[in-house]
C-alpha atoms as a PDB file:
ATOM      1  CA  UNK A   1     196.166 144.602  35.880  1.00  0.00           C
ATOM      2  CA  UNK A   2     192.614 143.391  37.270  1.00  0.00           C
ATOM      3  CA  UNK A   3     192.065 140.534  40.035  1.00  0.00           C
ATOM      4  CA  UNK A   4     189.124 138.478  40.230  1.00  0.00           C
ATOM      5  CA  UNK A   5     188.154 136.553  43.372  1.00  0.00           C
ATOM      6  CA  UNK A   6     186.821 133.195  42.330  1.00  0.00           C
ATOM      7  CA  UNK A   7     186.001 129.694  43.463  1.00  0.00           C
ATOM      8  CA  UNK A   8     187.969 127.262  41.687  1.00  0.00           C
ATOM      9  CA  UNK A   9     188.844 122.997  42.439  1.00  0.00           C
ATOM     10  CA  UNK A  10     191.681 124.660  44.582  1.00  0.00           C
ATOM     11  CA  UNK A  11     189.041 127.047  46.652  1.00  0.00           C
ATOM     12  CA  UNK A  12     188.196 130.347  46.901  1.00  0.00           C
ATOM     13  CA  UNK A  13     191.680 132.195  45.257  1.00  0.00           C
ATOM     14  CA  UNK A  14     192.449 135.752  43.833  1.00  0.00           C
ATOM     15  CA  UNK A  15     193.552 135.200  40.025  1.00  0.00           C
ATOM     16  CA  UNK A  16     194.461 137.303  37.315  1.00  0.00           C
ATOM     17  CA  UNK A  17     192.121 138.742  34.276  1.00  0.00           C
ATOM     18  CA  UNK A  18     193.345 138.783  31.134  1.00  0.00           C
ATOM     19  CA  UNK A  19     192.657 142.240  29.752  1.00  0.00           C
ATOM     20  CA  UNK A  20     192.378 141.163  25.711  1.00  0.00           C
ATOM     21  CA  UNK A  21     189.590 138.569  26.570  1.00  0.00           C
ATOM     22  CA  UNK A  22     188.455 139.318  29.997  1.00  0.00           C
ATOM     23  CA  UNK A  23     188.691 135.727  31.126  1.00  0.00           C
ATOM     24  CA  UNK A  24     190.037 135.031  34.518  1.00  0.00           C
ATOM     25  CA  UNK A  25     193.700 132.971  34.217  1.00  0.00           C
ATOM     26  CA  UNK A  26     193.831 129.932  36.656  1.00  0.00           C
ATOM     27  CA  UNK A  27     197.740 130.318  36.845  1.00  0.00           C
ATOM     28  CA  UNK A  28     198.324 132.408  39.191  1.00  0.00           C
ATOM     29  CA  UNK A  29     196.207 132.083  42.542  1.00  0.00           C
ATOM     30  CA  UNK A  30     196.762 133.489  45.915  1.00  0.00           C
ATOM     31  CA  UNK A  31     194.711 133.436  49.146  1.00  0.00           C
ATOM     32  CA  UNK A  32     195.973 137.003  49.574  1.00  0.00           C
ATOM     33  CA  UNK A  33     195.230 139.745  46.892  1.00  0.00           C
ATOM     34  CA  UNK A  34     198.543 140.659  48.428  1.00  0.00           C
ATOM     35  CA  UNK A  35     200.694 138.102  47.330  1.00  0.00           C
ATOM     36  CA  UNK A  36     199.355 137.733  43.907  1.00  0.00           C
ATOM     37  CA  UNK A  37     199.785 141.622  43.328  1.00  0.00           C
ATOM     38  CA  UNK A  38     203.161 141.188  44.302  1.00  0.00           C
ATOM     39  CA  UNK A  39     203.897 138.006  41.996  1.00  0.00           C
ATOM     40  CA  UNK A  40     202.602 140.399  39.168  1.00  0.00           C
ATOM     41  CA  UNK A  41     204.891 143.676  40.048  1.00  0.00           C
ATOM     42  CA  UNK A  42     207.799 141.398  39.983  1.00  0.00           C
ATOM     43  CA  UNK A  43     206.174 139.255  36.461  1.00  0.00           C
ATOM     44  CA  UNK A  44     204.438 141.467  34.677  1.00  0.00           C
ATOM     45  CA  UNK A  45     206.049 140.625  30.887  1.00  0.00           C
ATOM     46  CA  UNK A  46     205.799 136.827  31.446  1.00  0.00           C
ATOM     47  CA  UNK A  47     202.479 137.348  32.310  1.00  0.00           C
ATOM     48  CA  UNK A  48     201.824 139.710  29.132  1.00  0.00           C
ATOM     49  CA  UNK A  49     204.058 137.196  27.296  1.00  0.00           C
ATOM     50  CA  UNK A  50     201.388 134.608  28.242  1.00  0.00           C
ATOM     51  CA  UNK A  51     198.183 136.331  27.724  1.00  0.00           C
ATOM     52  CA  UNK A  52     199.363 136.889  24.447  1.00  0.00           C
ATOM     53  CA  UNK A  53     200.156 133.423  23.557  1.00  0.00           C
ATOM     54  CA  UNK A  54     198.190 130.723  21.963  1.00  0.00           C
ATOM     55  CA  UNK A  55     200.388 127.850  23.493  1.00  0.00           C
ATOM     56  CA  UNK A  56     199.240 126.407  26.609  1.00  0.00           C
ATOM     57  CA  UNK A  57     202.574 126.118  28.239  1.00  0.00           C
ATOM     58  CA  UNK A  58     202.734 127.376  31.597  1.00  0.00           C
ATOM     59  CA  UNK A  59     203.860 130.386  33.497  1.00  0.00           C
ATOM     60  CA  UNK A  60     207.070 128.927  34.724  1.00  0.00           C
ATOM     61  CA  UNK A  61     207.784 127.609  31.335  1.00  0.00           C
ATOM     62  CA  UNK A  62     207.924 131.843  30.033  1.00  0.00           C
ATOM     63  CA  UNK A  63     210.103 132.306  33.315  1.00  0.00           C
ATOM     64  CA  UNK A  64     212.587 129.485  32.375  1.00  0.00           C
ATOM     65  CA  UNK A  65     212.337 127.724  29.373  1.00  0.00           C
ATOM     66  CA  UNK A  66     213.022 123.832  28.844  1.00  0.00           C
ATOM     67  CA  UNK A  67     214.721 124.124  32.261  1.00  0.00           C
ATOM     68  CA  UNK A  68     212.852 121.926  33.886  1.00  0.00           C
ATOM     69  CA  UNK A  69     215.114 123.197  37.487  1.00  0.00           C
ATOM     70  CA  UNK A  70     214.398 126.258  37.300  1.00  0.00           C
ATOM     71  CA  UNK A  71     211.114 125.869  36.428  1.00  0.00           C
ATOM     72  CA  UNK A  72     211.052 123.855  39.665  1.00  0.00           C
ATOM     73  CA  UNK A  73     212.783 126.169  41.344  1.00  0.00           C
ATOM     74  CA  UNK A  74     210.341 128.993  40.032  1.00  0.00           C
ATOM     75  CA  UNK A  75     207.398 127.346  41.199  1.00  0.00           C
ATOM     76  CA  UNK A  76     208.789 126.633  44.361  1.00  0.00           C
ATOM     77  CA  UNK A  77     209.972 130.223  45.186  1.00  0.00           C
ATOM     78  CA  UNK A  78     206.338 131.602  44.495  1.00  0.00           C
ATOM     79  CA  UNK A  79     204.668 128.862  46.321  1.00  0.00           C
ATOM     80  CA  UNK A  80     206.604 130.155  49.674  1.00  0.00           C
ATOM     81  CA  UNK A  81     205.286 133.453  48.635  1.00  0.00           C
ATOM     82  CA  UNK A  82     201.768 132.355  49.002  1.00  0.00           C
ATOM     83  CA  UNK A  83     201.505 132.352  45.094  1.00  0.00           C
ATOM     84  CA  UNK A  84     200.413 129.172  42.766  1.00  0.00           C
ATOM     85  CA  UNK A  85     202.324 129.073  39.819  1.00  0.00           C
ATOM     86  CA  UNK A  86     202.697 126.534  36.752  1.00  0.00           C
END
């Protein structure tokens, strides 16, 4: 997997690159290349799952579903983490 550091409306972040197009994912951004490394270790097939998808659902929607909790609860978990999810 390749990181890009960017400026985005949240700041300067470390995102992801998707590999089939080579554009830069918002979802997810860390502060910490770090962090976001770590987020990917522990997602790597919803984040495959996602860069192949045409839908525009989020990241925490491929982690959970329609379960709207754990979605929450997803989001949450990674935000501790130093991660920004959707």
């Amino acid at each position: 997997m390749r990181y890009r550091y960017e400026k985005t409306v949240l700041g300067w972040n470390y995102h992801v690159v998707n590999e089939k197009d080579n554009r830069t994912m918002f979802h997810p951004n860390a502060k910490e290349l770090k962090n976001l490394k770590r987020f990917c270790a522990a997602n790597k097939d919803i984040l495959e799952e996602k860069m192949e998808s045409e839908s525009n659902y989020g990241l925490a929607f491929f982690a959970c579903g329609y379960d709207g909790q754990g979605q929450q609860d997803f989001i949450e978990y990674w935000d501790k983490r130093g991660v920004s999810v959707f």
